[in-house]
PDB file of N, CA and C in Angstrom:
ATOM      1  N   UNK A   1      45.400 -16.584  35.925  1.00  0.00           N
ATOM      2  CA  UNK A   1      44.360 -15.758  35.363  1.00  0.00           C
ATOM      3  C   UNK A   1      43.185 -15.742  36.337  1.00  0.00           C
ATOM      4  N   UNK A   2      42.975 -14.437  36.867  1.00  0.00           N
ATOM      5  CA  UNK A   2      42.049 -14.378  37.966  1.00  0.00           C
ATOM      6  C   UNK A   2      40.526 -14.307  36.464  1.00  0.00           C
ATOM      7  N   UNK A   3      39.203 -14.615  37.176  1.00  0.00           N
ATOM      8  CA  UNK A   3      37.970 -14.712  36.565  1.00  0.00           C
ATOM      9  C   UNK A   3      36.840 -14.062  37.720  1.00  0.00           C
ATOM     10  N   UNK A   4      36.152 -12.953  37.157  1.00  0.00           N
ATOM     11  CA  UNK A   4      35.181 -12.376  38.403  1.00  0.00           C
ATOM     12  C   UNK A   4      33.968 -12.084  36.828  1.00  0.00           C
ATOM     13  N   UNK A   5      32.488 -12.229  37.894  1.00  0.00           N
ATOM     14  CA  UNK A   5      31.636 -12.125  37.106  1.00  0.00           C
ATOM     15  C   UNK A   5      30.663 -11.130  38.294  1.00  0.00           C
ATOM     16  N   UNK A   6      30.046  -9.930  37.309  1.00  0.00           N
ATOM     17  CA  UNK A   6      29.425  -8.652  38.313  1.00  0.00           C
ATOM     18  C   UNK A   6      28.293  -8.663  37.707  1.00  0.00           C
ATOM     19  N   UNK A   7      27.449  -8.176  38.182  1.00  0.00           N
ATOM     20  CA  UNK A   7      26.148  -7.434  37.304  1.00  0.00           C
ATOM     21  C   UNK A   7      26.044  -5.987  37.020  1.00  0.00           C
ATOM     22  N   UNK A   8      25.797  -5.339  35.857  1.00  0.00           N
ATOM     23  CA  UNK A   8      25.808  -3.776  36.382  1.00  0.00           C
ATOM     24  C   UNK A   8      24.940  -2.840  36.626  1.00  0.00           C
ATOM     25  N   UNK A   9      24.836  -1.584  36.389  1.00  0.00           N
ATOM     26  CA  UNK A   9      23.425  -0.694  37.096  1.00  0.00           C
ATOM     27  C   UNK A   9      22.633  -1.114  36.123  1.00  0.00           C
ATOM     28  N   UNK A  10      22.262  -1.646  35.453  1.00  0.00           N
ATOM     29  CA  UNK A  10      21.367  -1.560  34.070  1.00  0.00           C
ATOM     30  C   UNK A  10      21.015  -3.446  33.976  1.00  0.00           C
ATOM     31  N   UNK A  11      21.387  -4.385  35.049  1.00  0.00           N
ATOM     32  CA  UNK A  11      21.402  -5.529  34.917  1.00  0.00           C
ATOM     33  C   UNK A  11      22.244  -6.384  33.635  1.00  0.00           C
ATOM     34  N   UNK A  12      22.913  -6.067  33.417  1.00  0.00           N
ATOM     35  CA  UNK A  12      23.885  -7.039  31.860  1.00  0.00           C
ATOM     36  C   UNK A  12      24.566  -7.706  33.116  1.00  0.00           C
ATOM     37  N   UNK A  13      24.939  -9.014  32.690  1.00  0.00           N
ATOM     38  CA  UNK A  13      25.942  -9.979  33.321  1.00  0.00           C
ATOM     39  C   UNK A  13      26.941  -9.485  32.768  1.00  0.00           C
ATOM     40  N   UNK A  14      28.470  -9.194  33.306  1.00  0.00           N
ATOM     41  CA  UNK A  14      29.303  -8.931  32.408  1.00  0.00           C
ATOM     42  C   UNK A  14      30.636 -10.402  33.293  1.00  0.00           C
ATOM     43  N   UNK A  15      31.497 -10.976  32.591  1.00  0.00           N
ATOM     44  CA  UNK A  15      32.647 -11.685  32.392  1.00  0.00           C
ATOM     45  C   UNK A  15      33.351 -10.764  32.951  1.00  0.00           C
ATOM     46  N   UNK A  16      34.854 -10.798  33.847  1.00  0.00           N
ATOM     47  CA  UNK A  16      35.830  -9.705  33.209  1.00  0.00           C
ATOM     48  C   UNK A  16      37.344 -11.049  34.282  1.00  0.00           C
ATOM     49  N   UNK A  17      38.042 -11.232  33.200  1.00  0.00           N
ATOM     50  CA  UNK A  17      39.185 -12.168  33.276  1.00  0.00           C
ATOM     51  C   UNK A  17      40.297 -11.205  33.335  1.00  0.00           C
ATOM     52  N   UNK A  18      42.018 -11.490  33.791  1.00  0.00           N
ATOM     53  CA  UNK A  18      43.234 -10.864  33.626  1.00  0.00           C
ATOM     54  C   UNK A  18      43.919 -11.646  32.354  1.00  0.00           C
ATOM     55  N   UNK A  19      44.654 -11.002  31.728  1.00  0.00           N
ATOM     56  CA  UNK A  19      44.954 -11.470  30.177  1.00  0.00           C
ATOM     57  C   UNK A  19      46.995 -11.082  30.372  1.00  0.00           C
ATOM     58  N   UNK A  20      47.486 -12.069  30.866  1.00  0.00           N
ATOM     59  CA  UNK A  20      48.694 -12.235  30.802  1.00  0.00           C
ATOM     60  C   UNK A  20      49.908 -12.837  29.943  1.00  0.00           C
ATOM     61  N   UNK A  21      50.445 -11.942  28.250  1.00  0.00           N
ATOM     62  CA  UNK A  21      50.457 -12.626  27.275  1.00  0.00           C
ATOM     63  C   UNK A  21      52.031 -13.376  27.917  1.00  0.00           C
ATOM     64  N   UNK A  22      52.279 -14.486  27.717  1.00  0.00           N
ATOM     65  CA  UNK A  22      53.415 -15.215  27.634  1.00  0.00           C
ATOM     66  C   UNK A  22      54.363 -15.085  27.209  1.00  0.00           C
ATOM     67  N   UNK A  23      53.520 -14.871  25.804  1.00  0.00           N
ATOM     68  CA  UNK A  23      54.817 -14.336  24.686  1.00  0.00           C
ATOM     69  C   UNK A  23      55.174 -13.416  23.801  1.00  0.00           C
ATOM     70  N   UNK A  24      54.627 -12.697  24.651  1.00  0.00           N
ATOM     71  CA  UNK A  24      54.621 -10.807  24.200  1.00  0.00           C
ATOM     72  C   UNK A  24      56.338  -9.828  23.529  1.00  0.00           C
ATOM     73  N   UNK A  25      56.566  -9.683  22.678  1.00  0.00           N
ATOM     74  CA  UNK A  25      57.478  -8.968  22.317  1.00  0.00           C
ATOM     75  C   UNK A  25      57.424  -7.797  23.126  1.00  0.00           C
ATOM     76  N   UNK A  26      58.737  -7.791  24.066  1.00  0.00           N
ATOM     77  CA  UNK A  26      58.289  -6.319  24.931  1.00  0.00           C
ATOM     78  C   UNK A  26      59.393  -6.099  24.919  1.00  0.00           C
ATOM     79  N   UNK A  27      60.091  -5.940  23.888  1.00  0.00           N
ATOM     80  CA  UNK A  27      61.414  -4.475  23.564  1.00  0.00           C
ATOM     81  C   UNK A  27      60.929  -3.549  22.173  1.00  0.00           C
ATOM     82  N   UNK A  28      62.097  -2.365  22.150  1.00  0.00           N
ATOM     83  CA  UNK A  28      61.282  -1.535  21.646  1.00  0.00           C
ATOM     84  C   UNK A  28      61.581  -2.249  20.147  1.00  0.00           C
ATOM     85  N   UNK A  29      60.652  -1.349  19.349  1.00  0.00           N
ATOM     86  CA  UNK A  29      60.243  -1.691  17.889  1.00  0.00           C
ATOM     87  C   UNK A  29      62.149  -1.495  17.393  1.00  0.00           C
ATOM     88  N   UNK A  30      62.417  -2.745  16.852  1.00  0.00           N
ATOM     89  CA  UNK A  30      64.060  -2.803  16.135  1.00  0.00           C
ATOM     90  C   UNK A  30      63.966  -1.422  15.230  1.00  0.00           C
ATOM     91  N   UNK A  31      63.374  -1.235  14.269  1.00  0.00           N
ATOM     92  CA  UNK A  31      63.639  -0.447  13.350  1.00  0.00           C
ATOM     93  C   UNK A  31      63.303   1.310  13.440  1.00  0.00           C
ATOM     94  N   UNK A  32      63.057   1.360  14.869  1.00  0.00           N
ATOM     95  CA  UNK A  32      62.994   2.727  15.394  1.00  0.00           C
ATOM     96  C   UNK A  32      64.427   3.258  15.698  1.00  0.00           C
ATOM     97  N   UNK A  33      64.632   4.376  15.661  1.00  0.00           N
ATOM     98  CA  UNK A  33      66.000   5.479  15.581  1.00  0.00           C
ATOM     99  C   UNK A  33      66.420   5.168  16.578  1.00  0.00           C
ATOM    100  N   UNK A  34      67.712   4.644  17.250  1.00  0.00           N
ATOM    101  CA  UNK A  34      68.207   4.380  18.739  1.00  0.00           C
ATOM    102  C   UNK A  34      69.562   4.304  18.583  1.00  0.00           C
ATOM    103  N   UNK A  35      70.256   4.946  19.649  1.00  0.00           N
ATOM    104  CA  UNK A  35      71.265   3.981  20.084  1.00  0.00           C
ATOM    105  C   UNK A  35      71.567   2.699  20.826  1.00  0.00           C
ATOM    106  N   UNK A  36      70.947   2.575  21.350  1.00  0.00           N
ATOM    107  CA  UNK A  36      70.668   1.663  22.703  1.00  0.00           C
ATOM    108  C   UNK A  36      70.307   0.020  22.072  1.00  0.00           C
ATOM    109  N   UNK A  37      70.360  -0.111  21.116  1.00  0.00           N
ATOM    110  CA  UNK A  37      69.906  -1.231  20.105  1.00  0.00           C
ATOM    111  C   UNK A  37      71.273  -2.360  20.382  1.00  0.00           C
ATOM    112  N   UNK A  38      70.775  -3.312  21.135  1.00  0.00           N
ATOM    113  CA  UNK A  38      72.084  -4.338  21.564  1.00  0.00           C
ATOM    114  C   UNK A  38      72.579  -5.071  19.872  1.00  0.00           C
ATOM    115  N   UNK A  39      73.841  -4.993  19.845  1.00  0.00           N
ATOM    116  CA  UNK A  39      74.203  -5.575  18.531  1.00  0.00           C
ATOM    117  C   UNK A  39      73.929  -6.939  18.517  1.00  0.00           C
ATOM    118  N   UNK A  40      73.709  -8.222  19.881  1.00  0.00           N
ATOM    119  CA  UNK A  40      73.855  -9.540  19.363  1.00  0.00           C
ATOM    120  C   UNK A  40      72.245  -9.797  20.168  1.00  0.00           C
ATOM    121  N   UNK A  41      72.020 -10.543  19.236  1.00  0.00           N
ATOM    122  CA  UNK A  41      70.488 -11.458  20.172  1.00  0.00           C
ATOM    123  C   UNK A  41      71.047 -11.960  21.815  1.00  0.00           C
ATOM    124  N   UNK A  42      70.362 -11.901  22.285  1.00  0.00           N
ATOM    125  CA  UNK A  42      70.675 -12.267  24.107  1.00  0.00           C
ATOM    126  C   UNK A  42      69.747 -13.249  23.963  1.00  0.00           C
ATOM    127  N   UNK A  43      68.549 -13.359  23.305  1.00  0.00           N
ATOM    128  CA  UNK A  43      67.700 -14.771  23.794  1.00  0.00           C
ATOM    129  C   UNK A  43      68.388 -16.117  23.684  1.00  0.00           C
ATOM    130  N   UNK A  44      68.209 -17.098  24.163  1.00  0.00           N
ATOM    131  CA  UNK A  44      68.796 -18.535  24.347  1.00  0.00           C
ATOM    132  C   UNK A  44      68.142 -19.720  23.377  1.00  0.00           C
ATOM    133  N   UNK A  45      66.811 -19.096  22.614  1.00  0.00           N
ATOM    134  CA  UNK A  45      66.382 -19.654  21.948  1.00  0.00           C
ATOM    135  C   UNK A  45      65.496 -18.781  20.995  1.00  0.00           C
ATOM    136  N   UNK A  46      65.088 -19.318  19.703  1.00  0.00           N
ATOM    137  CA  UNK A  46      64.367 -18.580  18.890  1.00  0.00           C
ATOM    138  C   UNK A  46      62.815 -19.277  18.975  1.00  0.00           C
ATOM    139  N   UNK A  47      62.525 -18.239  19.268  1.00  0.00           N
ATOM    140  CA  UNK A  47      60.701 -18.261  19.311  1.00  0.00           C
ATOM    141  C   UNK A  47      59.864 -17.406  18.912  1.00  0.00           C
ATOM    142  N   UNK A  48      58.354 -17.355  18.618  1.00  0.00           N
ATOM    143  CA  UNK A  48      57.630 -16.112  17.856  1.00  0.00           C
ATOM    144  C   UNK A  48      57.458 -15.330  18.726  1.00  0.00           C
ATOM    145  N   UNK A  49      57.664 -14.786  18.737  1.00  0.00           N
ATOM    146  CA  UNK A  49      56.998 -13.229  19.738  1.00  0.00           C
ATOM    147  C   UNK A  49      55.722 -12.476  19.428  1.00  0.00           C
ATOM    148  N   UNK A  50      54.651 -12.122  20.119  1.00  0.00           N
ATOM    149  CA  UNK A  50      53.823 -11.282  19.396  1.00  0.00           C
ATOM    150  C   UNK A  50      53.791  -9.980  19.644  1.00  0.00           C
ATOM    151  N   UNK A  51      54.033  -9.085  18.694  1.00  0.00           N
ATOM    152  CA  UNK A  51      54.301  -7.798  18.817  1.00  0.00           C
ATOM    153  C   UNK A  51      52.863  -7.159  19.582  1.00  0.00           C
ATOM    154  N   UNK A  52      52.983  -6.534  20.741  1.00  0.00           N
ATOM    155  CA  UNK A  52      51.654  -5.553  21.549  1.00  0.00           C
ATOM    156  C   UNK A  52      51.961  -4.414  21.427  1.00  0.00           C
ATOM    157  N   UNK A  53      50.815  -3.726  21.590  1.00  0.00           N
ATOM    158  CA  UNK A  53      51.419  -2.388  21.673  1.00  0.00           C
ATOM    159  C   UNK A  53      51.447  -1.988  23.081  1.00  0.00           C
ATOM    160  N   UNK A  54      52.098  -0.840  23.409  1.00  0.00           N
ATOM    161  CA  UNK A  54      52.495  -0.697  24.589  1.00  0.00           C
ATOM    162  C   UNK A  54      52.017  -1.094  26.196  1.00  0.00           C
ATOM    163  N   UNK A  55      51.185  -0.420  26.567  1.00  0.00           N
ATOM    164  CA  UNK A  55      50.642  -1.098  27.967  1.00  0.00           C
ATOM    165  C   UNK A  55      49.874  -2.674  27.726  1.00  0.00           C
ATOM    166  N   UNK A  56      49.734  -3.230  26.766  1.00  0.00           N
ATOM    167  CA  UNK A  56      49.256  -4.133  26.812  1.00  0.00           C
ATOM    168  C   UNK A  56      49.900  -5.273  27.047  1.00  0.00           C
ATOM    169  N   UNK A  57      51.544  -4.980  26.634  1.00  0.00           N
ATOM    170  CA  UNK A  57      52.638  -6.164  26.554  1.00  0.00           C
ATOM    171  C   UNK A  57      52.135  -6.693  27.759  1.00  0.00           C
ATOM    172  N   UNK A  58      52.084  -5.901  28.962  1.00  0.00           N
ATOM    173  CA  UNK A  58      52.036  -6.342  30.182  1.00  0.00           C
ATOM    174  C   UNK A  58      50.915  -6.889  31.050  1.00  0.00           C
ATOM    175  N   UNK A  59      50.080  -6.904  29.894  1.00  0.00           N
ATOM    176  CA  UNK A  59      48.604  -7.182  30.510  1.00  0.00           C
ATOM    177  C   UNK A  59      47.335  -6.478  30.516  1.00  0.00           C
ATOM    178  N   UNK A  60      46.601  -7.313  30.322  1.00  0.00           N
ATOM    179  CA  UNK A  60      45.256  -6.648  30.250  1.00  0.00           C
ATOM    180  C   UNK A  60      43.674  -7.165  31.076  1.00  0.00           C
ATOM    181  N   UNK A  61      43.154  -6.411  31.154  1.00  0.00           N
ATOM    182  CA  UNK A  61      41.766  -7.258  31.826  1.00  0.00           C
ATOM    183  C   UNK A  61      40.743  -6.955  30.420  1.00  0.00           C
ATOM    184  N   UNK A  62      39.943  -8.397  30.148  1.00  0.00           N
ATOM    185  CA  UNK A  62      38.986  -8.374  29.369  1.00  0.00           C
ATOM    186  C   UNK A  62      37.624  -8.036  29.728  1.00  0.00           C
ATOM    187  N   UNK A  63      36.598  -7.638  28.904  1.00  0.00           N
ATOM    188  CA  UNK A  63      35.120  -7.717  29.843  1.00  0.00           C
ATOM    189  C   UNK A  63      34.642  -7.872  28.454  1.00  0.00           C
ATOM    190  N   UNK A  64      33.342  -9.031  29.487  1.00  0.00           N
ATOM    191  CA  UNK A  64      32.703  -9.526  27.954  1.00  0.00           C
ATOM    192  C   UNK A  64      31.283  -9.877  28.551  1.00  0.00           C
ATOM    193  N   UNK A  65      30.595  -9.257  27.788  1.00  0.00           N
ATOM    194  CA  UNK A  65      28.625  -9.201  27.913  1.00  0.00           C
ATOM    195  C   UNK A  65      28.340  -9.733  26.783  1.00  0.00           C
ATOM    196  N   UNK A  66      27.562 -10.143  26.698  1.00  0.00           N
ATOM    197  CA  UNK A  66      25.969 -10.674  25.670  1.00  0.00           C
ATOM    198  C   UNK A  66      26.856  -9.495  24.431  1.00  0.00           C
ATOM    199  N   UNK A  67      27.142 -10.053  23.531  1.00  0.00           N
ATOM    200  CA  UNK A  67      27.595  -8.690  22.149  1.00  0.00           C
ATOM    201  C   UNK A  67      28.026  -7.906  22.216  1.00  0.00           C
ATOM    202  N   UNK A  68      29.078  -7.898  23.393  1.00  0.00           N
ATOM    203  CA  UNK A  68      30.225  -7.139  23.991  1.00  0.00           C
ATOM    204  C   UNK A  68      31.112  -7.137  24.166  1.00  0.00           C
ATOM    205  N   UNK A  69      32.629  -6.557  23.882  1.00  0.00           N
ATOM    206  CA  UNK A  69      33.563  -7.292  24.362  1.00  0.00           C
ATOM    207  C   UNK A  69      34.755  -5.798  25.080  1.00  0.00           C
ATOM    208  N   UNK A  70      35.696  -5.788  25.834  1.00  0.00           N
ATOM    209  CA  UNK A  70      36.210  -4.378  26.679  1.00  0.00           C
ATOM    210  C   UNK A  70      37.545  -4.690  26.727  1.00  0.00           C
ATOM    211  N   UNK A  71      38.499  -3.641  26.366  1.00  0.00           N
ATOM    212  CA  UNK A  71      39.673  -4.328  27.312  1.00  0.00           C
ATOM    213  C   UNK A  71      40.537  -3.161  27.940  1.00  0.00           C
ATOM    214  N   UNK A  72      40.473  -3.227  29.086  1.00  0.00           N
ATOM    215  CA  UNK A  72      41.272  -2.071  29.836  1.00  0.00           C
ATOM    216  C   UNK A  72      42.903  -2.771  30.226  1.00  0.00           C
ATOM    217  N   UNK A  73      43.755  -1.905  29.985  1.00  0.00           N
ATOM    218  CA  UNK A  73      45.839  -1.714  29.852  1.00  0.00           C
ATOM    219  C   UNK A  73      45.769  -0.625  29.916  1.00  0.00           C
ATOM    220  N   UNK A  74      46.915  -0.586  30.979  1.00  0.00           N
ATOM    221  CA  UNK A  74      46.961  -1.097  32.173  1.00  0.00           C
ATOM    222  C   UNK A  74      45.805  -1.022  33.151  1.00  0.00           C
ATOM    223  N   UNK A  75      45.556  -2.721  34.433  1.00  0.00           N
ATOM    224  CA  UNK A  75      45.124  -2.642  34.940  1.00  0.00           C
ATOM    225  C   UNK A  75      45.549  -2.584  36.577  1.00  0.00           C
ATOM    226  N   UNK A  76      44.637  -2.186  37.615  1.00  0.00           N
ATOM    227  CA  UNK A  76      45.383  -2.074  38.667  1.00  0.00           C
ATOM    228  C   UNK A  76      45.624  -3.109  39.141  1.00  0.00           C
ATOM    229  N   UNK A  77      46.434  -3.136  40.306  1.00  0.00           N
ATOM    230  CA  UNK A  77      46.396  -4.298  41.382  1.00  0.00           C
ATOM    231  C   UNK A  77      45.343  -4.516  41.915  1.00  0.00           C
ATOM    232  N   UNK A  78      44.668  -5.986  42.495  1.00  0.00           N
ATOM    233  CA  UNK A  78      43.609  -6.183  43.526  1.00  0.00           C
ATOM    234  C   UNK A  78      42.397  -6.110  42.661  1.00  0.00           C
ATOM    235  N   UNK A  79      42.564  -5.743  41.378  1.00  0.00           N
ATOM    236  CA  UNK A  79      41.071  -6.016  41.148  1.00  0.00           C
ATOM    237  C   UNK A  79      39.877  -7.026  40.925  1.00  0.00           C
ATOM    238  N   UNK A  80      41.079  -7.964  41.600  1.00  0.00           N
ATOM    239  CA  UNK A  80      40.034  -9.106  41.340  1.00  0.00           C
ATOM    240  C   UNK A  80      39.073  -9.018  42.867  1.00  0.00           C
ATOM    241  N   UNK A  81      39.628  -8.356  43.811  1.00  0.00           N
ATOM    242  CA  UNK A  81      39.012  -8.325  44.865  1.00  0.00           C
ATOM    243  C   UNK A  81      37.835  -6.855  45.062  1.00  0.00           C
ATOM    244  N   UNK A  82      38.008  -5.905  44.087  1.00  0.00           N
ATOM    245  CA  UNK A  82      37.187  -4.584  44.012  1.00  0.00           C
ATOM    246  C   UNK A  82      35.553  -5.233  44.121  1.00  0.00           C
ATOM    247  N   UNK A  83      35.275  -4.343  44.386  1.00  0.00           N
ATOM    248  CA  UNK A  83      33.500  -4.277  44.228  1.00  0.00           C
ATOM    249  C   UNK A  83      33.049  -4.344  42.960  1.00  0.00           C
ATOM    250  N   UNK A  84      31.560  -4.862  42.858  1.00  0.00           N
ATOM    251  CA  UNK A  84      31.135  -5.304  41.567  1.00  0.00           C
ATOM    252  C   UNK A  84      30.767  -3.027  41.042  1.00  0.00           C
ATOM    253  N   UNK A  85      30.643  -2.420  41.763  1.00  0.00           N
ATOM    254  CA  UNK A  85      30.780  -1.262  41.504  1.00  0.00           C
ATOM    255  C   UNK A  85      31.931  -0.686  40.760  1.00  0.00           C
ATOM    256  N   UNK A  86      33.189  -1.058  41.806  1.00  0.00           N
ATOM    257  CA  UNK A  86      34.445  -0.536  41.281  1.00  0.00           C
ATOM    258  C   UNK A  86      34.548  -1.800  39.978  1.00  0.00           C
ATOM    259  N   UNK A  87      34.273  -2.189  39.613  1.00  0.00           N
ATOM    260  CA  UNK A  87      34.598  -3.238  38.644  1.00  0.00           C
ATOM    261  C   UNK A  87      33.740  -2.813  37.175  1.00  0.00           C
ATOM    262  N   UNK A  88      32.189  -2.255  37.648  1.00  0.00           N
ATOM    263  CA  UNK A  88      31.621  -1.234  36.505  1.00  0.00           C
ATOM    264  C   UNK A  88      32.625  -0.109  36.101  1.00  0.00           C
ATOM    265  N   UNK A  89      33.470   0.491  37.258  1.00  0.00           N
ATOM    266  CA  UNK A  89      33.374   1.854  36.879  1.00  0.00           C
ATOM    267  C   UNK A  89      34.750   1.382  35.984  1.00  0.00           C
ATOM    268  N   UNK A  90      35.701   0.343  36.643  1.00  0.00           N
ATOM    269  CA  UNK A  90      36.435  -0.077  35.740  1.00  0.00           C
ATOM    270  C   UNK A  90      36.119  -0.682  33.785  1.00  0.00           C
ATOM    271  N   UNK A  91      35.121  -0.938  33.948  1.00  0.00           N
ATOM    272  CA  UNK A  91      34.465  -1.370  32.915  1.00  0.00           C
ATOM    273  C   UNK A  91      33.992  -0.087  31.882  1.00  0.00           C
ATOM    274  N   UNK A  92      34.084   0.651  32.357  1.00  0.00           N
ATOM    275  CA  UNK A  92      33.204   2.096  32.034  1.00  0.00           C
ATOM    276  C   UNK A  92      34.235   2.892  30.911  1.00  0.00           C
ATOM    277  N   UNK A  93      35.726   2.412  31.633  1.00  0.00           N
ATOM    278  CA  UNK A  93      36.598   3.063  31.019  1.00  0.00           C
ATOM    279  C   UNK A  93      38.140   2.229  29.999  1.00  0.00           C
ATOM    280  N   UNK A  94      36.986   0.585  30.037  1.00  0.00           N
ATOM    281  CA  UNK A  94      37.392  -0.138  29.418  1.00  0.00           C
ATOM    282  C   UNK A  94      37.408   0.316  27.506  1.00  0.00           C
ATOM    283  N   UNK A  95      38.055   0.198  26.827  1.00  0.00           N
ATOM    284  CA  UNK A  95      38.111  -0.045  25.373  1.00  0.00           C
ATOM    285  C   UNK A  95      37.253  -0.783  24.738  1.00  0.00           C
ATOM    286  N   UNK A  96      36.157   0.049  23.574  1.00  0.00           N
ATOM    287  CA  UNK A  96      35.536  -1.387  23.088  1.00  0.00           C
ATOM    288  C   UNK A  96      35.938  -2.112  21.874  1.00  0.00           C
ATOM    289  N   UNK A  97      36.040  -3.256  21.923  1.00  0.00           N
ATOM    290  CA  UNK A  97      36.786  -3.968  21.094  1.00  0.00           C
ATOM    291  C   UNK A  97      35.668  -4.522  19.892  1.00  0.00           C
ATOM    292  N   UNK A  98      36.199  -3.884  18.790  1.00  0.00           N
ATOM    293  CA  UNK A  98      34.797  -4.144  17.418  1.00  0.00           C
ATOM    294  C   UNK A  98      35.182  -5.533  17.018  1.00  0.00           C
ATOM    295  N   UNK A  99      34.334  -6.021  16.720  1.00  0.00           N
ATOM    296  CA  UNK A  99      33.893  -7.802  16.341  1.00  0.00           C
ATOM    297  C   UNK A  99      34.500  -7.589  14.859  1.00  0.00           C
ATOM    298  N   UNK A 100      34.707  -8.516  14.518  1.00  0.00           N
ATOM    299  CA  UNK A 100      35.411  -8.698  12.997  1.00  0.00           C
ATOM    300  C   UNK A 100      34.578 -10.196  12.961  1.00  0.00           C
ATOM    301  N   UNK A 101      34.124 -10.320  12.045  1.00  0.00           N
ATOM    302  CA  UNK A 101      33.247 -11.836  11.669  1.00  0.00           C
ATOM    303  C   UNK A 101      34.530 -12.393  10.865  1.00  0.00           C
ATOM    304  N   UNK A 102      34.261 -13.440  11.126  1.00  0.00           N
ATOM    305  CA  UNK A 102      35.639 -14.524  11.014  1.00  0.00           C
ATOM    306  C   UNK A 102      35.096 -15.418   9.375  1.00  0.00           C
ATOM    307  N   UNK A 103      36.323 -15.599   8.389  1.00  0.00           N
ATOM    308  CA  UNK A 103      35.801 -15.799   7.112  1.00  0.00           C
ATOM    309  C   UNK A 103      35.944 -17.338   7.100  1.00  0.00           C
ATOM    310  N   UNK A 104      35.234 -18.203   6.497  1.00  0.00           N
ATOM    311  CA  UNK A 104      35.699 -19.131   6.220  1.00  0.00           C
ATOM    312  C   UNK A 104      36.817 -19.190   5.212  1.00  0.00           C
ATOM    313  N   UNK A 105      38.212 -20.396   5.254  1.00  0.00           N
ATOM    314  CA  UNK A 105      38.802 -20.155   3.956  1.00  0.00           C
ATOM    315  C   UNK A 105      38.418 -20.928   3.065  1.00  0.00           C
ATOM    316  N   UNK A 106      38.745 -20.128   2.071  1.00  0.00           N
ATOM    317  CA  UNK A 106      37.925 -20.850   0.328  1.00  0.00           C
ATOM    318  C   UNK A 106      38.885 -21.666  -0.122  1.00  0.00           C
TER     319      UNK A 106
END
């Protein structure tokens, strides 16, 4: 997991990390119309998978400011080496990800 920290035109510090899930479910959805649907499990072991949705199975870059949070899928190659520019403009066209306040359980 590469980690780069930029400033942008407007001064915000922004975070922005690569997000490589492990254990990403990345075949297609079972209960969609197919032929192509292998009849026997091929895995060697049973484990949880977490279902992503598409470009994300494969990865994502996060960006995170002061009450902010971004996530651009797919990302390119090398960006850990881009300019704190190319890294705004990447940011620019990042996803914003809405906060959900977390409940205590009762």
């Amino acid at each position: 997991m590469a980690h780069r920290e930029f400033r942008d035109g407007s001064g915000r510090q922004w975070a922005v990390w690569s997000v490589q899930p492990e254990y990403a479910e990345r075949r297609a959805d079972p209960t969609a119309p197919t032929t192509a649907q292998p009849d026997v499990e091929r895995r060697g072991r049973k484990e949880f998978r977490v279902p992503l949705a598409g470009s994300f199975s494969h990865g994502w870059l996060c960006f995170e400011t002061t009450g902010e949070k971004r996530r651009l899928a797919p990302f390119p190659e090398g960006w850990s080496e881009m300019t704190d520019e190319g890294l705004e403009e990447l940011c620019g066209t990042a996803a914003k990800v809405e906060h959900v306040p977390r409940r205590l359980i009762e």
